[in-house]
C-alpha atoms as a PDB file:
ATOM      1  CA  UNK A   1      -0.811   7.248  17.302  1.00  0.00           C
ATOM      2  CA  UNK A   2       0.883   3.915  17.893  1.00  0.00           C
ATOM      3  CA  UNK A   3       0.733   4.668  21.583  1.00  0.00           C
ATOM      4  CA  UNK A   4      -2.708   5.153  21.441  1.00  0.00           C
ATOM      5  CA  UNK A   5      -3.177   1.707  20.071  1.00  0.00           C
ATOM      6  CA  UNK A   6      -3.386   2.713  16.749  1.00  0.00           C
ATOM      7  CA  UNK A   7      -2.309   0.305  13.919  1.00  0.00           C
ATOM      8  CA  UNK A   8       0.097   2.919  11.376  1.00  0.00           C
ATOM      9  CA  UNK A   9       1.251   1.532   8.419  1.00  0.00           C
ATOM     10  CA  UNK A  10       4.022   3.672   6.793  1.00  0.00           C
ATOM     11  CA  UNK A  11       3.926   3.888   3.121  1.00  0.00           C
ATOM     12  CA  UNK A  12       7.428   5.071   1.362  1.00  0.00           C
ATOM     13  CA  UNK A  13       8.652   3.281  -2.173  1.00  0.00           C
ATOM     14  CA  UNK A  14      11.978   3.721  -1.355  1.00  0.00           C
ATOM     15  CA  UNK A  15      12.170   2.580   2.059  1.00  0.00           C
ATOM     16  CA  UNK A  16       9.994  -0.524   1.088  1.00  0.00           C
ATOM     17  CA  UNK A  17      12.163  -1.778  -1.969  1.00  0.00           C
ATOM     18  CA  UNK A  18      15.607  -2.167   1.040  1.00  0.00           C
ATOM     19  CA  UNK A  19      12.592  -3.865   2.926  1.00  0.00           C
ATOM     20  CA  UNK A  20      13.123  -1.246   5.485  1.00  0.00           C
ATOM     21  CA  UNK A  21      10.651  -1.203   8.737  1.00  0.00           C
ATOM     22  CA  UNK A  22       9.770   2.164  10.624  1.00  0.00           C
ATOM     23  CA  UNK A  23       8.655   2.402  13.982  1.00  0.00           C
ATOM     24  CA  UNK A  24       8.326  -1.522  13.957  1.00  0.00           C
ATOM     25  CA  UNK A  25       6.228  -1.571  10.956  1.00  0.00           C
ATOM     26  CA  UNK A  26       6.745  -3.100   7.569  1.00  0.00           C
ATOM     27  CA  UNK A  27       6.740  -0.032   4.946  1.00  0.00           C
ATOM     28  CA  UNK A  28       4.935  -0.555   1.871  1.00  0.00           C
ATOM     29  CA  UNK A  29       5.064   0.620  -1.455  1.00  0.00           C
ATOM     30  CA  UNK A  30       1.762   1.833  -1.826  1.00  0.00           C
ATOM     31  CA  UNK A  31      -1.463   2.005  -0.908  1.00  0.00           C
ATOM     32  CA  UNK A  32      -2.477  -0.699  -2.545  1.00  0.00           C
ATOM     33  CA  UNK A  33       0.040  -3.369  -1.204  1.00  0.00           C
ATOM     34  CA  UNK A  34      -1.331  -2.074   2.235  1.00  0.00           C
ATOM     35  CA  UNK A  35      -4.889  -2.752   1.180  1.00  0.00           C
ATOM     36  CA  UNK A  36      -4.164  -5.850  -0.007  1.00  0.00           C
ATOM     37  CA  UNK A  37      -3.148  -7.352   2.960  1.00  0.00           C
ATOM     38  CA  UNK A  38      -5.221  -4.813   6.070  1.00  0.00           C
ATOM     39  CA  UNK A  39      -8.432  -2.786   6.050  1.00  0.00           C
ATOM     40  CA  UNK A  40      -7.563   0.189   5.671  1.00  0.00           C
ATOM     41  CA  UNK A  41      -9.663   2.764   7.678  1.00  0.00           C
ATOM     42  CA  UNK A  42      -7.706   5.944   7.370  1.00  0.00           C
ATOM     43  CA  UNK A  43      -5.569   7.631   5.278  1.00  0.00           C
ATOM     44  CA  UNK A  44      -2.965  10.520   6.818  1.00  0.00           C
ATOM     45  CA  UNK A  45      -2.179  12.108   4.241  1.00  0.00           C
ATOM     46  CA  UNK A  46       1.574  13.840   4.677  1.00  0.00           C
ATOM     47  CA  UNK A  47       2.354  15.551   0.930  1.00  0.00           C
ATOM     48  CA  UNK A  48       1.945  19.025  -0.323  1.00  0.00           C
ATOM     49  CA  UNK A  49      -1.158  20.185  -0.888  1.00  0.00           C
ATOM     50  CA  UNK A  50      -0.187  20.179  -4.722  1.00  0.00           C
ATOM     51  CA  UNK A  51       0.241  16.118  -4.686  1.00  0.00           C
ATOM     52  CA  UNK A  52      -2.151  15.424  -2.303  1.00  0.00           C
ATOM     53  CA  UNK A  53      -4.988  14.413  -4.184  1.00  0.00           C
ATOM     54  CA  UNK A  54      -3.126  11.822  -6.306  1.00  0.00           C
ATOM     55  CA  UNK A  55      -3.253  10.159  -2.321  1.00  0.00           C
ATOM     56  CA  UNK A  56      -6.778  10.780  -1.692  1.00  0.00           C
ATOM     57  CA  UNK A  57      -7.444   9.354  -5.194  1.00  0.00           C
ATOM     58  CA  UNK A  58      -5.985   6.023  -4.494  1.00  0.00           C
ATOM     59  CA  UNK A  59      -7.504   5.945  -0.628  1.00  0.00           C
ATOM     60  CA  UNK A  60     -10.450   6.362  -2.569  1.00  0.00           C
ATOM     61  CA  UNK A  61     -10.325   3.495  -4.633  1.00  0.00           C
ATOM     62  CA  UNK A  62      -8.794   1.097  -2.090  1.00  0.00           C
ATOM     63  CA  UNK A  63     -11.825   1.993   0.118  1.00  0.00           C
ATOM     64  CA  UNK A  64     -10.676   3.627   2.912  1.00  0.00           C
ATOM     65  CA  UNK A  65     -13.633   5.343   5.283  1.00  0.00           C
ATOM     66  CA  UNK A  66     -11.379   8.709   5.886  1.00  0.00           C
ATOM     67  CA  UNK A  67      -8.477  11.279   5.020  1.00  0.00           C
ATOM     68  CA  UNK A  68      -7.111  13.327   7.084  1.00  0.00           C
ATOM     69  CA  UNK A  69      -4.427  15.715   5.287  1.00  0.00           C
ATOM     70  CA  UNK A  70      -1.995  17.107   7.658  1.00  0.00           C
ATOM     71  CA  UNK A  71      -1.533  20.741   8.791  1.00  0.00           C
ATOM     72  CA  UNK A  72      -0.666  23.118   5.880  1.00  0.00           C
ATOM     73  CA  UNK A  73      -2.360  20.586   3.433  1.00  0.00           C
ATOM     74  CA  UNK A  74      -5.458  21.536   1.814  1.00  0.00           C
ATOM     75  CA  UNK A  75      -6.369  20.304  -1.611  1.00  0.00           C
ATOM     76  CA  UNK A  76     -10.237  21.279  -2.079  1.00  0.00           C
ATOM     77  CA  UNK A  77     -11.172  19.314  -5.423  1.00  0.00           C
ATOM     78  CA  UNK A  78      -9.842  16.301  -4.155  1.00  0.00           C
ATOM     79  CA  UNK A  79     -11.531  16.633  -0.815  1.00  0.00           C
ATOM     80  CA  UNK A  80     -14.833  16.849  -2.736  1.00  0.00           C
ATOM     81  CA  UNK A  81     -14.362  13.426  -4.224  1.00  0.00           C
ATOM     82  CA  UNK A  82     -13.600  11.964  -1.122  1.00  0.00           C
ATOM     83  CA  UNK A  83     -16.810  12.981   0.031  1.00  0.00           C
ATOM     84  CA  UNK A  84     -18.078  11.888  -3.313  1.00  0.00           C
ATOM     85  CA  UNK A  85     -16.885   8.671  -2.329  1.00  0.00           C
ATOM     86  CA  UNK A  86     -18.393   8.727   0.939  1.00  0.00           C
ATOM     87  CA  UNK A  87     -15.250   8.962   3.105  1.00  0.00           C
ATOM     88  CA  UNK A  88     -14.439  11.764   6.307  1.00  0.00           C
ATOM     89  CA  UNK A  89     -12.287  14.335   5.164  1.00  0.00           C
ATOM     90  CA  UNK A  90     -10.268  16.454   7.358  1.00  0.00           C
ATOM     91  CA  UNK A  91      -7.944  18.903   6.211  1.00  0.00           C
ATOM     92  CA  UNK A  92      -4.736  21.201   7.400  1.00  0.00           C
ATOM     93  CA  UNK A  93      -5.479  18.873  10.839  1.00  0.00           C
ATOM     94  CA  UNK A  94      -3.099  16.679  12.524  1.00  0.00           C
ATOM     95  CA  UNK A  95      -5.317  13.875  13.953  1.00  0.00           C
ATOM     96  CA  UNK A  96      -2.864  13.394  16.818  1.00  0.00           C
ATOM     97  CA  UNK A  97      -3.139  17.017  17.956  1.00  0.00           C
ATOM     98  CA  UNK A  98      -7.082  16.356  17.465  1.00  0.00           C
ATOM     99  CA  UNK A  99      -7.709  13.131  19.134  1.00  0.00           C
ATOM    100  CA  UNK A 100      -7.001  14.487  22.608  1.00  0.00           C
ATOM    101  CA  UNK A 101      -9.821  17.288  22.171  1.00  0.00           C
ATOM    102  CA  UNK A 102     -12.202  14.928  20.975  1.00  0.00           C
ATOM    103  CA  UNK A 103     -11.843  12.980  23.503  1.00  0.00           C
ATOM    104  CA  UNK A 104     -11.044  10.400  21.306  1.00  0.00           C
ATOM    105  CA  UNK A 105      -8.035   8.010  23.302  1.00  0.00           C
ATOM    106  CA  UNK A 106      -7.939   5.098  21.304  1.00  0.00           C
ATOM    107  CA  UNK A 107      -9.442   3.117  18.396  1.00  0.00           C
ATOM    108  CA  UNK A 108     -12.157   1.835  19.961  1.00  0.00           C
ATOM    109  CA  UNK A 109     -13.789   5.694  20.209  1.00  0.00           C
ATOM    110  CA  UNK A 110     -15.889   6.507  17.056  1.00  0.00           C
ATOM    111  CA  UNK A 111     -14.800   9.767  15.299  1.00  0.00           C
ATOM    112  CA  UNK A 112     -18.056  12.111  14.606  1.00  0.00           C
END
């Protein structure tokens, strides 16, 4: 998605306490710490489907307009209070694998 133009923060507490960086970006702790500093306007959501809606929980409260949980992950209850919250939700979909049939090429196309 970085190739795209795409802004990716990657979040991972033990890469971010060494300070490490992945694919030239900072890694953070948290959602959160990412929030605090960026708008955050999705969330990709790479966990089981059993801990993915402790994720979609905290994109939820940081604001985020969308989720997408990736292929295999599907987590129903929490996808309801994302669209509670008024956020997209997309689940078992890889956005990358999506984009192209959209005809979405960057982040300057609107998702529908």
């Amino acid at each position: 998605m970085q190739q795209m133009g795409y802004k990716v923060i990657p979040i991972n507490p033990v890469m971010a306490k060494q300070n490490e960086t992945l694919h030239g970006e900072r890694v953070y702790s948290d959602l959160q710490s990412v929030a605090d500093e960026y708008t955050v306007d999705m969330v990709d959501i790479f966990r089981a489907s059993n801990a993915a809606g402790q994720f979609v929980d905290e994109a939820i409260a940081i604001g985020a307009k969308s989720v997408w949980l990736q292929l295999g992950v599907v987590d129903e209850e929490a996808g309801k209070r994302a669209v509670d919250a008024n956020l997209l939700v997309v689940m078992d979909t890889c956005p990358l694998m999506e984009f192209p049939r959209l005809g979405i090429t960057g982040p300057d196309e609107e998702i529908l």
